[in-house]
Protein backbone atom coordinates (compact mmCIF):
# COMPACT_ATOMS: atom_id res chain seq x y z
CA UNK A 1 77.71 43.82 23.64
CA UNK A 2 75.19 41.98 26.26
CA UNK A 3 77.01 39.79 28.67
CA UNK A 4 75.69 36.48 28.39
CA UNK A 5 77.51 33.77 29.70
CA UNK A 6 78.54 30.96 27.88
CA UNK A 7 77.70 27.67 29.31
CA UNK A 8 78.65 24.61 28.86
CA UNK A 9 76.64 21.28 28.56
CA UNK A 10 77.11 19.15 31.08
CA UNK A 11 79.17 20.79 33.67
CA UNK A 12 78.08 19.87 36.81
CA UNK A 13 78.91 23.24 38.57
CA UNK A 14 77.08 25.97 35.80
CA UNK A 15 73.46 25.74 34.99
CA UNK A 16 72.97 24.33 31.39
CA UNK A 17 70.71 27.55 30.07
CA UNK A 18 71.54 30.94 29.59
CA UNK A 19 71.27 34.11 31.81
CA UNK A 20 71.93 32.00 35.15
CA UNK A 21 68.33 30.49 34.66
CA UNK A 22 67.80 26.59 35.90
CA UNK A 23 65.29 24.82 34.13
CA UNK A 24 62.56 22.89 37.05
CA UNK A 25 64.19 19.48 37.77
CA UNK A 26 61.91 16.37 36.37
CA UNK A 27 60.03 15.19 39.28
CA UNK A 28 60.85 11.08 39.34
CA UNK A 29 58.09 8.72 38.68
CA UNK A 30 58.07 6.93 42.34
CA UNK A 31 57.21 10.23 43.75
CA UNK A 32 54.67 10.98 41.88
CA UNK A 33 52.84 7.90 41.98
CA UNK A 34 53.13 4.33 43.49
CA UNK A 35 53.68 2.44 40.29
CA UNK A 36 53.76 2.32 36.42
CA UNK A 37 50.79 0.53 35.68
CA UNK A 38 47.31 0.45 36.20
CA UNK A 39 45.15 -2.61 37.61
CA UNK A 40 41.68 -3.94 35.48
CA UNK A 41 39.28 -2.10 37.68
CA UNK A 42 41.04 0.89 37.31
CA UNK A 43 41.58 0.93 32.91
CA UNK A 44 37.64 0.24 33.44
CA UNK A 45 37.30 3.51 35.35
CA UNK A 46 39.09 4.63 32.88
CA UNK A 47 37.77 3.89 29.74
CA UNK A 48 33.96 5.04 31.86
CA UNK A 49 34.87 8.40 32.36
CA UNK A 50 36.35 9.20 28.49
CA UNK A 51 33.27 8.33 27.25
CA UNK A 52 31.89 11.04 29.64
CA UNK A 53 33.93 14.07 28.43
CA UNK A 54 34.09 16.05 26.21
CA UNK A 55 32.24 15.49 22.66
CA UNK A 56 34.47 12.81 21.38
CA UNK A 57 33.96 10.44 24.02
CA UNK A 58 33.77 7.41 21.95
CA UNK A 59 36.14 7.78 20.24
CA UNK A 60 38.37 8.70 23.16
CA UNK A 61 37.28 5.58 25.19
CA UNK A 62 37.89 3.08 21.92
CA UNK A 63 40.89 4.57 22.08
CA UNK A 64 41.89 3.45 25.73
CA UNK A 65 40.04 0.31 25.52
CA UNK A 66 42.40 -0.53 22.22
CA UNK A 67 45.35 0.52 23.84
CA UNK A 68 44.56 -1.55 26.92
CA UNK A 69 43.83 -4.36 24.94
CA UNK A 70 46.87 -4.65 22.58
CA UNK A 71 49.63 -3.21 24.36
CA UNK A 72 49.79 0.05 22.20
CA UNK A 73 52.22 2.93 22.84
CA UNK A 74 51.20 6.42 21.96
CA UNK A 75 52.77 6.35 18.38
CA UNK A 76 51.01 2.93 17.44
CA UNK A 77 47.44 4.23 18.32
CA UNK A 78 47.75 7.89 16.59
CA UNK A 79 49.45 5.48 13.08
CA UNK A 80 47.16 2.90 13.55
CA UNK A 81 45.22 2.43 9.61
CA UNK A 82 41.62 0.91 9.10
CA UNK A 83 43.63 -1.44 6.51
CA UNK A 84 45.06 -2.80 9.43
CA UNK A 85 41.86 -4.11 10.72
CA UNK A 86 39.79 -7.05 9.80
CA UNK A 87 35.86 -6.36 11.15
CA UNK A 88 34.67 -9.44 8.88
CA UNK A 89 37.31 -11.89 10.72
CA UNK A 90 37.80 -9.99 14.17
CA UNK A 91 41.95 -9.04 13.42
CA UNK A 92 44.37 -6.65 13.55
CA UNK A 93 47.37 -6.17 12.39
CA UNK A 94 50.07 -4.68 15.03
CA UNK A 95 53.16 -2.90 13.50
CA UNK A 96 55.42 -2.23 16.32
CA UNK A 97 57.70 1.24 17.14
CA UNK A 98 60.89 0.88 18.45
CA UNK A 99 62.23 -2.00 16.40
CA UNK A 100 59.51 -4.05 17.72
CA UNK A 101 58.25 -7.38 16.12
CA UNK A 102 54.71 -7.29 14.62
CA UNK A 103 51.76 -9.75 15.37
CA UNK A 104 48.11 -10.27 14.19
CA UNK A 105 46.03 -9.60 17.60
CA UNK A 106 42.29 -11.09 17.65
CA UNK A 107 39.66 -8.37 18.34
CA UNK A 108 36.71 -9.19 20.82
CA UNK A 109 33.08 -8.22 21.01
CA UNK A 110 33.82 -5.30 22.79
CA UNK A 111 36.13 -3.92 20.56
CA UNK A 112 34.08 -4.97 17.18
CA UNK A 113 31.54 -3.02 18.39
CA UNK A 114 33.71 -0.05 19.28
CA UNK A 115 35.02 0.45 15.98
CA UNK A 116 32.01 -0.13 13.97
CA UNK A 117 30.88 2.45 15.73
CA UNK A 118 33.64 4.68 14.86
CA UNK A 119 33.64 4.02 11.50
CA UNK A 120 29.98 5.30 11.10
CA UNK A 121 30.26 8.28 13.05
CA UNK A 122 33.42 9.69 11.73
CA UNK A 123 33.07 8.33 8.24
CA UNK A 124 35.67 7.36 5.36
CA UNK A 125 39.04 7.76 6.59
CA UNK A 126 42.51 6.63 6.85
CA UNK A 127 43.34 6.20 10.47
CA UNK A 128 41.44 4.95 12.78
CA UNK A 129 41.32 7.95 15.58
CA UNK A 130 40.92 10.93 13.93
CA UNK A 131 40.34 14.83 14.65
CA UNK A 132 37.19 16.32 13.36
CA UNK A 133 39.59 17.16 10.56
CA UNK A 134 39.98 13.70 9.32
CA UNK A 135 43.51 14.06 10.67
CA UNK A 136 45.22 11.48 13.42
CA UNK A 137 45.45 12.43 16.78
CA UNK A 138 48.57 13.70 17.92
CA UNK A 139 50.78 12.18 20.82
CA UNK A 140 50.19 15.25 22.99
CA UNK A 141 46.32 15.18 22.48
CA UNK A 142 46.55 11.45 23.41
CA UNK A 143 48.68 12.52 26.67
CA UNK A 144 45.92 15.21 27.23
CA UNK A 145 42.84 12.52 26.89
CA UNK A 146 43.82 9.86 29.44
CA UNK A 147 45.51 12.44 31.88
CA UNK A 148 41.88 14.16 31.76
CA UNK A 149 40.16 10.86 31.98
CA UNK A 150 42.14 9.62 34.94
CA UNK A 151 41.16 13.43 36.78
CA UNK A 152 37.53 12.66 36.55
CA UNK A 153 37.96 8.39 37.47
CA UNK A 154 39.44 10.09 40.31
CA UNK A 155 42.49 6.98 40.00
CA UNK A 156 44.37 8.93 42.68
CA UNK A 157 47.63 9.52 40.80
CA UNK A 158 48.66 11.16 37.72
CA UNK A 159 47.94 8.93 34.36
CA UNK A 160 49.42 8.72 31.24
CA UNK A 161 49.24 6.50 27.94
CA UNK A 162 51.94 4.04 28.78
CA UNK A 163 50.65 2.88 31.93
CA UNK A 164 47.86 0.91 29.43
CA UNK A 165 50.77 -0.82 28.00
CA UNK A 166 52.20 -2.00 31.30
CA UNK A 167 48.54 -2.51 32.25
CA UNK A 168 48.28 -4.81 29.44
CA UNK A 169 51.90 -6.89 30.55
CA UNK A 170 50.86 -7.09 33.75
CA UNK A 171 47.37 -8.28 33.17
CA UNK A 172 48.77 -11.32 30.99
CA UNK A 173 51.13 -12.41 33.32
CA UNK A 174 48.44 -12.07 36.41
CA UNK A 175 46.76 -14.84 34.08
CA UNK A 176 48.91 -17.08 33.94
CA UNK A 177 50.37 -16.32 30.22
CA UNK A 178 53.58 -17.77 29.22
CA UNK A 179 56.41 -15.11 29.27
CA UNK A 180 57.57 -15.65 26.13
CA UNK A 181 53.27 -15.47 24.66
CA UNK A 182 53.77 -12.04 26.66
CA UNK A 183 56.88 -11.02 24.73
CA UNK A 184 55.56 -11.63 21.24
CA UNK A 185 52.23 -10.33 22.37
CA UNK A 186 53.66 -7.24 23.12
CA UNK A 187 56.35 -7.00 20.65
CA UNK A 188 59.51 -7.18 22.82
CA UNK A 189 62.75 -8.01 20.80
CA UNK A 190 64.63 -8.71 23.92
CA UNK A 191 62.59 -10.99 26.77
CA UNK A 192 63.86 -8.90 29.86
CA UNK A 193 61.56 -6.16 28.97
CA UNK A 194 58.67 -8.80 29.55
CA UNK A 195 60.28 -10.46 32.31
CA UNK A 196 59.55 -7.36 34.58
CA UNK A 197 55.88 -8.48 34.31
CA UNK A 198 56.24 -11.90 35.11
CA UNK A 199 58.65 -11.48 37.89
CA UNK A 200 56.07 -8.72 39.94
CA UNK A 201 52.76 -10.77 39.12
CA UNK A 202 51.01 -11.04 42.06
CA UNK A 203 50.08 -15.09 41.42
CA UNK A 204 53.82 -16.06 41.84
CA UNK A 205 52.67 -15.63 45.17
CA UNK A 206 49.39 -16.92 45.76
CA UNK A 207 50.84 -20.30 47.76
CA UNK A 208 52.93 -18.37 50.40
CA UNK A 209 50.25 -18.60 52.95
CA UNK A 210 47.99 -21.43 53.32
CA UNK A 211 44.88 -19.66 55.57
């Protein structure tokens, strides 16, 4: 009979895995980079160098610049639908995860043109970003295309999906937007998760020094 120890979950003297073995500890956000979001310049960097890799790399740049522009977390963009979109009156239709509260977005030029685009070089499908499969994306292939796309910008700091979302909060409230215009355009239920924008925008600020 081996001689495996049994350990128990959550004691804060025994490892919580078998044979003795410690799983690497989770290395905190602040250490690995600076902050949570990205700036403009930097999604535009962004968005530049997906369209430079790899063979999908409109698709994979529509897909930042739509996340950017609408706030999207990684299980919105791989479930959003082309019956979600309006081309003909520039809308779409945002169906929230996380018990979030839906909202009809406006699309702009930029974005028109994006998906037109997509639409004729992928053909008839379901979702909007798609393998060459005709299947969605998966969250870990998402993960895989912005961390790749933020190697070659060269942002300086590891990258991943949600930092578009922030970018998008903290872009809105840079303007000027209202907090609670913020909240339903990002789908909050609860205003202090958009209050962390408004309270860090750099504007708040921009009468502390007269010269």
């Amino acid at each position: 009979m081996s001689k495996i120890a049994v350990l128990r979950v959550g004691d804060n003297n025994t490892p919580n895995t078998v044979n003795g073995k410690v799983p690497p500890r989770r290395v905190a956000n602040h250490v690995k980079r600076s902050r949570e979001h990205l700036t403009q310049s930097e999604v535009d960097r962004l968005i530049s160098a997906a369209k430079k890799v790899g063979r999908h790399g409109h698709r994979d740049s529509t897909m930042i610049l739509l996340a950017y522009r609408h706030g999207l977390r990684v299980s919105e963009l791989i479930s959003l639908r082309w019956d979600a979109i309006d081309l003909s009156q520039g809308i779409l239709h945002v169906t929230r995860a996380k018990n979030g509260n839906p909202a009809t977005h406006p699309l702009r030029g930029p974005e028109l043109r994006a998906l037109r685009r997509l639409q004729r070089d992928y053909g008839p499908s379901n979702y909007v970003l798609i393998t060459e499969r005709k299947g969605p994306l998966t969250t870990s292939t998402v993960r895989k295309i912005v961390a790749r796309a933020g190697e070659h910008a060269k942002i300086g700091f590891s990258v991943h999906p949600h930092m578009l979302r922030h970018a998008t909060g903290f872009k809105l409230a840079n303007d000027g937007q209202d907090t609670r215009a913020i909240q339903a355009y990002l789908g909050h239920c609860q205003i202090q998760h958009t209050t962390r924008y408004t309270e860090l925008a750099a504007n708040r600020f921009n009468d502390s020094w007269k010269d």
